[in-house]
N, C-alpha and C. Protein backbone atom coordinates (compact mmCIF):
# COMPACT_ATOMS: atom_id res chain seq x y z
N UNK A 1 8.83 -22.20 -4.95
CA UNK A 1 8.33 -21.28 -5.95
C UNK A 1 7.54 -22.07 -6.98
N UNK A 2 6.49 -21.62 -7.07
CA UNK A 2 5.52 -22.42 -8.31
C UNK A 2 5.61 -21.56 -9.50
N UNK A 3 5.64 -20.02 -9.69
CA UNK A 3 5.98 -19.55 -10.85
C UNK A 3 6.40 -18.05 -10.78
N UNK A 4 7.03 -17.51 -11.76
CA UNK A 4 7.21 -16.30 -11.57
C UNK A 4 7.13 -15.07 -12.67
N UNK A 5 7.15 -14.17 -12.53
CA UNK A 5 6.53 -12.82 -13.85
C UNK A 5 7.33 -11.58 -13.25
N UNK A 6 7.72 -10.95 -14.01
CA UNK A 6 8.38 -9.64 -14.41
C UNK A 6 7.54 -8.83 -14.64
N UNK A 7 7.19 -7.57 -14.55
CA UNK A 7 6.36 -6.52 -14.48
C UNK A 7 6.73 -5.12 -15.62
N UNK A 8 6.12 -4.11 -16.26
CA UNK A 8 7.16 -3.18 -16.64
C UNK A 8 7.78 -2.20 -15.68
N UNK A 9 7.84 -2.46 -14.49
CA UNK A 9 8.73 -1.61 -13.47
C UNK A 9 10.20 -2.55 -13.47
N UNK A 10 9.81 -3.72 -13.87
CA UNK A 10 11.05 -4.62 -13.36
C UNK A 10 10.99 -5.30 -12.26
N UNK A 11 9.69 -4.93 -11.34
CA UNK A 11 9.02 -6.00 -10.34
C UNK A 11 9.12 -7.43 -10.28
N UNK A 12 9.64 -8.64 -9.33
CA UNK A 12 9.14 -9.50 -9.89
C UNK A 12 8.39 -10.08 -9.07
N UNK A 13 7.45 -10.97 -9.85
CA UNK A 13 5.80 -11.44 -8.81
C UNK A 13 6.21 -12.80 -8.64
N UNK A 14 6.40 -13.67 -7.24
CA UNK A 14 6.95 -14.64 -7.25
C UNK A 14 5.42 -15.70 -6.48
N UNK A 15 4.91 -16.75 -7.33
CA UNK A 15 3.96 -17.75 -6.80
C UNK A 15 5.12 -18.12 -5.91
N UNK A 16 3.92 -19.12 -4.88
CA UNK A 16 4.87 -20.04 -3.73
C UNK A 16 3.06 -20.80 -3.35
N UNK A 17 3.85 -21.67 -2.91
CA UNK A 17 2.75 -22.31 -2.39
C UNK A 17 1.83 -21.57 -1.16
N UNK A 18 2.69 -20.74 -0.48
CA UNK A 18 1.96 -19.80 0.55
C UNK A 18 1.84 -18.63 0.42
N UNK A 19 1.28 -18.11 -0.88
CA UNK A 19 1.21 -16.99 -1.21
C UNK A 19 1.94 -16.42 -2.20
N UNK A 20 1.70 -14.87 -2.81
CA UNK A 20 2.10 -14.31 -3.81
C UNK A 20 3.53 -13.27 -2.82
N UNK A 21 4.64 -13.28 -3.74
CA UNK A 21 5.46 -12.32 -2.98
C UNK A 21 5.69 -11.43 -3.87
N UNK A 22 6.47 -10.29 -3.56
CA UNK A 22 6.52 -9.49 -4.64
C UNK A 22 7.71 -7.98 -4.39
N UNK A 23 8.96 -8.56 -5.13
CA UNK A 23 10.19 -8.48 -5.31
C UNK A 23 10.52 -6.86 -5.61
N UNK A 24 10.41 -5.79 -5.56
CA UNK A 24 10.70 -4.16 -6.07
C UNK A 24 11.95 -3.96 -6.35
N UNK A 25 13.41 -4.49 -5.95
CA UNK A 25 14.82 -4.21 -5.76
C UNK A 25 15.18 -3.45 -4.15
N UNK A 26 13.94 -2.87 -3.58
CA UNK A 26 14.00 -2.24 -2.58
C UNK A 26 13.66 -2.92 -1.27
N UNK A 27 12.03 -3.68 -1.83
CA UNK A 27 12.02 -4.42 -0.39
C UNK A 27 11.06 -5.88 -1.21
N UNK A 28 10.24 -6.63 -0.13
CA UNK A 28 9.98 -7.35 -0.67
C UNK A 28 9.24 -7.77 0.10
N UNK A 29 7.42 -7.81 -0.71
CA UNK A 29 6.78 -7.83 0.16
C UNK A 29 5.97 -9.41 -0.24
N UNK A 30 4.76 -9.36 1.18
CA UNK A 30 4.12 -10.84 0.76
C UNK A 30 2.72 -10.19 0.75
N UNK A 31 1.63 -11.30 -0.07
CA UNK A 31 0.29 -11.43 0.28
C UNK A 31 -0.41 -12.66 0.40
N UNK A 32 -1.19 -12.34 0.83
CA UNK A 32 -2.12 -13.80 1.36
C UNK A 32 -3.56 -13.75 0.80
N UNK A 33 -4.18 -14.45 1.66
CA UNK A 33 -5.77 -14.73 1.57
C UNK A 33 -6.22 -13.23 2.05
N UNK A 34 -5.64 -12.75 3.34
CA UNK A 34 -5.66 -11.64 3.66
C UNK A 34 -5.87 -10.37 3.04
N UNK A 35 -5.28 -10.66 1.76
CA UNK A 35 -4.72 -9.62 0.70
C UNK A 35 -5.96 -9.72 -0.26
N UNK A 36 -6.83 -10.56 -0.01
CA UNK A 36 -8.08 -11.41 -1.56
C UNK A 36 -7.41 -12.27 -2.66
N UNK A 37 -6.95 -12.99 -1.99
CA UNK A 37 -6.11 -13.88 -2.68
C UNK A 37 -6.89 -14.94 -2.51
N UNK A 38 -7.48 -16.03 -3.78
CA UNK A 38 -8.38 -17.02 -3.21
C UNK A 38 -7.92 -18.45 -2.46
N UNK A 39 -7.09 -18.31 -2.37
CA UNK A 39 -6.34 -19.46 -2.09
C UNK A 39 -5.17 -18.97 -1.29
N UNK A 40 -4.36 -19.19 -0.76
CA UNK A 40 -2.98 -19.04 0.08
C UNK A 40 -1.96 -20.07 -1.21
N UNK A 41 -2.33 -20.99 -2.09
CA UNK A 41 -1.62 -21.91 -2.65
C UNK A 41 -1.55 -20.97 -4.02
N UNK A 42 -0.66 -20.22 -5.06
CA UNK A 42 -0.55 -19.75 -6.28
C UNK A 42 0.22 -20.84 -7.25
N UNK A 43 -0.84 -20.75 -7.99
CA UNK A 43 -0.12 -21.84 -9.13
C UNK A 43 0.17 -21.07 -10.65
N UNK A 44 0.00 -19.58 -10.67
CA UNK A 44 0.44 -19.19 -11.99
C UNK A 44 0.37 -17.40 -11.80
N UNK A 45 1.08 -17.15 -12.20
CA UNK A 45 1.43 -15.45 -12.20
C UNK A 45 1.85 -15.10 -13.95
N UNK A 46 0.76 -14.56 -14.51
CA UNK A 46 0.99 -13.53 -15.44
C UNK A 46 0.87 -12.26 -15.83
N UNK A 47 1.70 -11.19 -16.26
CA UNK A 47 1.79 -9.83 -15.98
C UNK A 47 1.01 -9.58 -18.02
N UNK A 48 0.09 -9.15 -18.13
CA UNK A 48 -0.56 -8.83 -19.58
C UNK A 48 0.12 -7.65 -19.77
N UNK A 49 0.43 -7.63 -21.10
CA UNK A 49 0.57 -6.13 -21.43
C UNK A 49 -0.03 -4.65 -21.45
N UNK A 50 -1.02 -4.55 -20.67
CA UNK A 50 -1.71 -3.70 -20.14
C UNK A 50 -1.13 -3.59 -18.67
N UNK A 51 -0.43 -4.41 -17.98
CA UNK A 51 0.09 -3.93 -17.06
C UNK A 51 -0.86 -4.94 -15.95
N UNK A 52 -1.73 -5.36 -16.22
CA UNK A 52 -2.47 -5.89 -15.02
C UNK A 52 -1.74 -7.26 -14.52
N UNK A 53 -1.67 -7.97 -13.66
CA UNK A 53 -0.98 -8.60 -12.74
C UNK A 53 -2.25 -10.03 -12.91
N UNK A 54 -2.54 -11.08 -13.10
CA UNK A 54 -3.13 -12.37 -12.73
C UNK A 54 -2.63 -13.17 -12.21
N UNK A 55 -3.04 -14.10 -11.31
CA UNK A 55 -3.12 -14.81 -10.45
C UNK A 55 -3.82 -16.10 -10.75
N UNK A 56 -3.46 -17.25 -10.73
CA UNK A 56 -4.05 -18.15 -10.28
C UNK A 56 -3.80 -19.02 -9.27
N UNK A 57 -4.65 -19.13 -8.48
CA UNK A 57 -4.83 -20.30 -7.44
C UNK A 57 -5.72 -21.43 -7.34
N UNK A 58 -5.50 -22.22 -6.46
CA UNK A 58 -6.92 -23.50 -6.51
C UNK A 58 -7.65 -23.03 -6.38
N UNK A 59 -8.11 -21.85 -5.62
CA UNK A 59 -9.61 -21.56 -5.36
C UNK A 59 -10.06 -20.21 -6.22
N UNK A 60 -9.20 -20.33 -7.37
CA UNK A 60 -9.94 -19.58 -8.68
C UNK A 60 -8.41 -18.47 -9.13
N UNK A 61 -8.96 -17.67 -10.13
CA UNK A 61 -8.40 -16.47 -10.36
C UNK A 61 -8.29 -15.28 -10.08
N UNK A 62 -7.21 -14.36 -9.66
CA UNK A 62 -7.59 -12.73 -9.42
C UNK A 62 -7.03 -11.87 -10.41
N UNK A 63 -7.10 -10.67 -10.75
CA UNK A 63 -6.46 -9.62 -10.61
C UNK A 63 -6.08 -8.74 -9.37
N UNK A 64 -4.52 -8.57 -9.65
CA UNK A 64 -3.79 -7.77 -8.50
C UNK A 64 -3.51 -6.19 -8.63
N UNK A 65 -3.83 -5.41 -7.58
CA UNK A 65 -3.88 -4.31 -8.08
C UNK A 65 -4.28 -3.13 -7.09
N UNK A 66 -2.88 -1.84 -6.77
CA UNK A 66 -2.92 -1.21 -5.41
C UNK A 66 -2.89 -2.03 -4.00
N UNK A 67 -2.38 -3.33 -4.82
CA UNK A 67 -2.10 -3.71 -3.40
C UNK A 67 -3.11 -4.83 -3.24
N UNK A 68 -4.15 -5.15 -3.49
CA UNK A 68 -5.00 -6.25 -3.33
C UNK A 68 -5.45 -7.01 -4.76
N UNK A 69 -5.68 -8.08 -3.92
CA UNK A 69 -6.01 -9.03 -5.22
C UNK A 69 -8.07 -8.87 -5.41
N UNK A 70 -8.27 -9.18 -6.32
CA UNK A 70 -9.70 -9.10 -6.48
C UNK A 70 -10.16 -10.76 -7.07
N UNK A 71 -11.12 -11.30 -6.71
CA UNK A 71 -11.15 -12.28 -7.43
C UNK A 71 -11.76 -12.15 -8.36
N UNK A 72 -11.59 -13.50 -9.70
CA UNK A 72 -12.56 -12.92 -10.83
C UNK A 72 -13.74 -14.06 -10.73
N UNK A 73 -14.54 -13.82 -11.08
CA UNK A 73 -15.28 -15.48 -10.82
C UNK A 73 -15.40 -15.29 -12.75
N UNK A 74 -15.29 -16.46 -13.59
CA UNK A 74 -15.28 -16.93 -14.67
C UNK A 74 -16.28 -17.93 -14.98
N UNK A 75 -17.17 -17.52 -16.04
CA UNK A 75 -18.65 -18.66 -15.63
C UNK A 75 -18.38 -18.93 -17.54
């Protein structure tokens, strides 16, 4: 586990080196590169108070959201 974030559902978003997982109490799911994740490697998960979900990986940043990640490109 590289890092982890709490959600206001009580979700929790767990980095790993192979992806983002993501904890409900019910089931527990994974995403990947597959998912628009830029990287398969997550090195930081923060949940903003607006509710939106970030991501960072080596190969940049996303927002997560319905299920897919989006990347952001940051110039």
């Amino acid at each position: 586990m590289t890092s982890l974030a709490a959600d206001g559902q009580g979700f929790v978003w767990i980095g790993t080196k192979s992806g983002l997982n993501l904890a409900t109490g019910k089931e527990f799911k994974s995403f990947t590169a597959r998912d628009g994740l830029p990287d398969k490697q997550v090195s930081g998960v923060h949940v903003a108070r607006s509710g939106t979900i970030w991501i960072t990986t080596r190969g940049g940043m996303c927002q997560f959201a319905g299920g897919q990640a989006r990347h952001v490109v940051v110039e």
